[in-house]
Protein backbone atom coordinates (compact mmCIF):
# COMPACT_ATOMS: atom_id res chain seq x y z
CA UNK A 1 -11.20 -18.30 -1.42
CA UNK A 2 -10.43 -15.00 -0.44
CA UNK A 3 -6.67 -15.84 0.08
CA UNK A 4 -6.26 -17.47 -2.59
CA UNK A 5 -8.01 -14.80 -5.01
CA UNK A 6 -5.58 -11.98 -3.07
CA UNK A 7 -2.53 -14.31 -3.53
CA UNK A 8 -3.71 -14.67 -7.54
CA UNK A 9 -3.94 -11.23 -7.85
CA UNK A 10 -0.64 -10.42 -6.05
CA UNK A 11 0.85 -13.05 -8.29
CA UNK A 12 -0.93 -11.34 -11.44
CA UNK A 13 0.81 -7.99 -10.63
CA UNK A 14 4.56 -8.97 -9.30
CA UNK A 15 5.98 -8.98 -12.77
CA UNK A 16 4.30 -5.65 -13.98
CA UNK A 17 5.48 -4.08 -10.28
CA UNK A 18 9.37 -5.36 -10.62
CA UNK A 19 9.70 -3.59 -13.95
CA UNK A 20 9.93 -0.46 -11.75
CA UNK A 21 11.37 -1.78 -9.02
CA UNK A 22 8.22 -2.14 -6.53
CA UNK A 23 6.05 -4.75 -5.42
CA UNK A 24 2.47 -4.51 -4.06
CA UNK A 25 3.80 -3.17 -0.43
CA UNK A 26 6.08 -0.71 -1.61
CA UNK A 27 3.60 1.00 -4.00
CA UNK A 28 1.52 1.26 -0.66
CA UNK A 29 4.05 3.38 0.86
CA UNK A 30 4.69 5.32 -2.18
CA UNK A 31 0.70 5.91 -1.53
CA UNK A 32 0.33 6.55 1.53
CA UNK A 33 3.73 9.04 1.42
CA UNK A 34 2.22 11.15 -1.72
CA UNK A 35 -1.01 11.33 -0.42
CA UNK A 36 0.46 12.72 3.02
CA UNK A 37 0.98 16.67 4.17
CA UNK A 38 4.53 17.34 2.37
CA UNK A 39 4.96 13.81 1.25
CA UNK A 40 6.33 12.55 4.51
CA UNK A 41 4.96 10.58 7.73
CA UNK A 42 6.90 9.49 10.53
CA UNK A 43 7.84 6.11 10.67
CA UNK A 44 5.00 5.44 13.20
CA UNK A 45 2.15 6.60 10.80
CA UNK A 46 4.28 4.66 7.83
CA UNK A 47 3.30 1.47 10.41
CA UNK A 48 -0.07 2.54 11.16
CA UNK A 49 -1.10 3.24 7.65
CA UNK A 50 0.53 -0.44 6.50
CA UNK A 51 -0.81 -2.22 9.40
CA UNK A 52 2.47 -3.53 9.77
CA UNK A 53 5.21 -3.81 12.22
CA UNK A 54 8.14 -1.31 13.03
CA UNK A 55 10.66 -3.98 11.64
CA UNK A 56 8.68 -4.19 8.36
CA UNK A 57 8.86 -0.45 7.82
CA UNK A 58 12.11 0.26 8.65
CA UNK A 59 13.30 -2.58 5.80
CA UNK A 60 10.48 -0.92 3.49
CA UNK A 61 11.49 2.18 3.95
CA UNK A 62 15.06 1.32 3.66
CA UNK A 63 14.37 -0.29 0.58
CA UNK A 64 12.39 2.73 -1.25
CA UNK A 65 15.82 4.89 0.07
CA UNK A 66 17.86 2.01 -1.60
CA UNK A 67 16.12 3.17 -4.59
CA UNK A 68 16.28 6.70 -4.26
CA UNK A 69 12.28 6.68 -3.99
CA UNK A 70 11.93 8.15 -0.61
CA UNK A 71 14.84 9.69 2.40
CA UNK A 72 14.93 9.56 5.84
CA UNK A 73 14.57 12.94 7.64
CA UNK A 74 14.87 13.81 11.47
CA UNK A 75 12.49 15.77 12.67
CA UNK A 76 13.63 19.44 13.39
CA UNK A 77 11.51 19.11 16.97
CA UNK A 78 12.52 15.60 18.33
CA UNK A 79 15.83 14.04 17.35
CA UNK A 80 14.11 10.45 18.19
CA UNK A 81 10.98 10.99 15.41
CA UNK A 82 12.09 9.80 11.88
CA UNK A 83 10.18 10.87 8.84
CA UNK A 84 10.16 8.99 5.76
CA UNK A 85 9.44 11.63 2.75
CA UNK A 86 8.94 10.98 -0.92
CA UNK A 87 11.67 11.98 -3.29
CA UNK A 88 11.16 13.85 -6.47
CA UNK A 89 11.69 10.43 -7.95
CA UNK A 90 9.25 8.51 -5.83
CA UNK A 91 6.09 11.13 -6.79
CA UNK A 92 7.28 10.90 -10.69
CA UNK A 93 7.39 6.61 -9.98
CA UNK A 94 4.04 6.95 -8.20
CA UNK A 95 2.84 9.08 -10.91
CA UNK A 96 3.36 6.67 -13.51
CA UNK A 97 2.97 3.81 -12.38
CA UNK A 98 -0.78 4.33 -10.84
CA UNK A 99 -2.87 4.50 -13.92
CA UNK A 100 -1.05 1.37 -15.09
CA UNK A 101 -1.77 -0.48 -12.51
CA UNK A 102 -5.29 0.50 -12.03
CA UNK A 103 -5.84 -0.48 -15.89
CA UNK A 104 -4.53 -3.79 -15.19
CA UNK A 105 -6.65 -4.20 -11.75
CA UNK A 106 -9.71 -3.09 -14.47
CA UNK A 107 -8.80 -5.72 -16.91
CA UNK A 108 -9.40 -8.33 -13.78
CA UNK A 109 -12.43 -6.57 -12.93
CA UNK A 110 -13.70 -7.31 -16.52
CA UNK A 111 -13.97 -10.96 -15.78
CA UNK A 112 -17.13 -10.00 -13.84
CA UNK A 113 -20.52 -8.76 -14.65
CA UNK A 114 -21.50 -5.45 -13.45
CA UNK A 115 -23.98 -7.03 -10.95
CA UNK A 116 -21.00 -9.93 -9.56
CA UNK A 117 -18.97 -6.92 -9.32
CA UNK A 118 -21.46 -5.05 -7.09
CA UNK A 119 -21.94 -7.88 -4.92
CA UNK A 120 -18.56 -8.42 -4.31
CA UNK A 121 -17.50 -5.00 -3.43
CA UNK A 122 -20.81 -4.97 -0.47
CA UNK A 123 -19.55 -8.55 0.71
CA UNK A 124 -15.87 -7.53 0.63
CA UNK A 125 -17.28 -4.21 2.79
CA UNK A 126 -19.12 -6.28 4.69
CA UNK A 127 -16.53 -8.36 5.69
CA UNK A 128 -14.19 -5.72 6.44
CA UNK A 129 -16.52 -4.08 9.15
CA UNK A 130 -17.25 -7.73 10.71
CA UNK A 131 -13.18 -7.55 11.10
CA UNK A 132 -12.68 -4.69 12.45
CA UNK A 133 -15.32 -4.87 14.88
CA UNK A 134 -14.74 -6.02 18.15
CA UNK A 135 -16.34 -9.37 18.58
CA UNK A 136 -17.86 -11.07 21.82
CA UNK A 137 -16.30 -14.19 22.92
CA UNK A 138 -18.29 -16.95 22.26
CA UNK A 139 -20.31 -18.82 24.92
């Protein structure tokens, strides 16, 4: 149930994201490049920050410079570390399209009692910590 409620919702929010050109993924680096130290991460932190592998953030990051959302800049210290930074038009794209999309996520959220919603976020929690926590082998 949880895959399918995560595909629902990603299916729920495609159209609204392609109106500006994004989907759920590159919002995330949109995020994650506003919310860094002068707007920009190298392409390692992009990765970490996604969960994701290199080849996945080198085509989203080429994508959002496709766009004109984000560039590529070498770093003035190491030649082989790439930053990607957010363009003036990335933070104004970020910047509008956040409170949007947290109204819609809040019109989903409606569909649940105050209590349902409470319970979900501790068992969502929950489950996040039992995931990220090494487990023993079984046996």
């Amino acid at each position: 149930m949880l895959f399918r409620a995560y595909g629902a919702v990603i299916r729920y929010m495609a159209p609204f994201f392609a109106q500006y050109g994004l989907n759920n993924t590159r919002l995330n680096v949109l995020r994650l490049l506003y919310d860094a130290p002068e707007q920009q991460l190298t392409m390692s932190q992009v990765m970490e920050g996604l969960n994701v592998t290199s080849t996945n953030v080198t085509r989203l990051v080429g994508g959002l410079v496709r766009s004109g959302l984000a560039r590529r800049v070498a770093s003035p210290l190491d030649r082989r570390v790439m930053y990607a930074q957010l363009t003036p038009l990335g933070a104004a794209r970020y910047e509008q399209v956040l409170p949007l999309t947290l109204q819609r996520l809040e019109r989903l959220w409606q569909h649940l009692s105050a209590t349902e919603s409470l319970q979900l976020v501790r068992a969502l929690s929950k489950l996040a910590h039992a995931a990220s926590t090494p487990q023993e082998p079984p046996g």
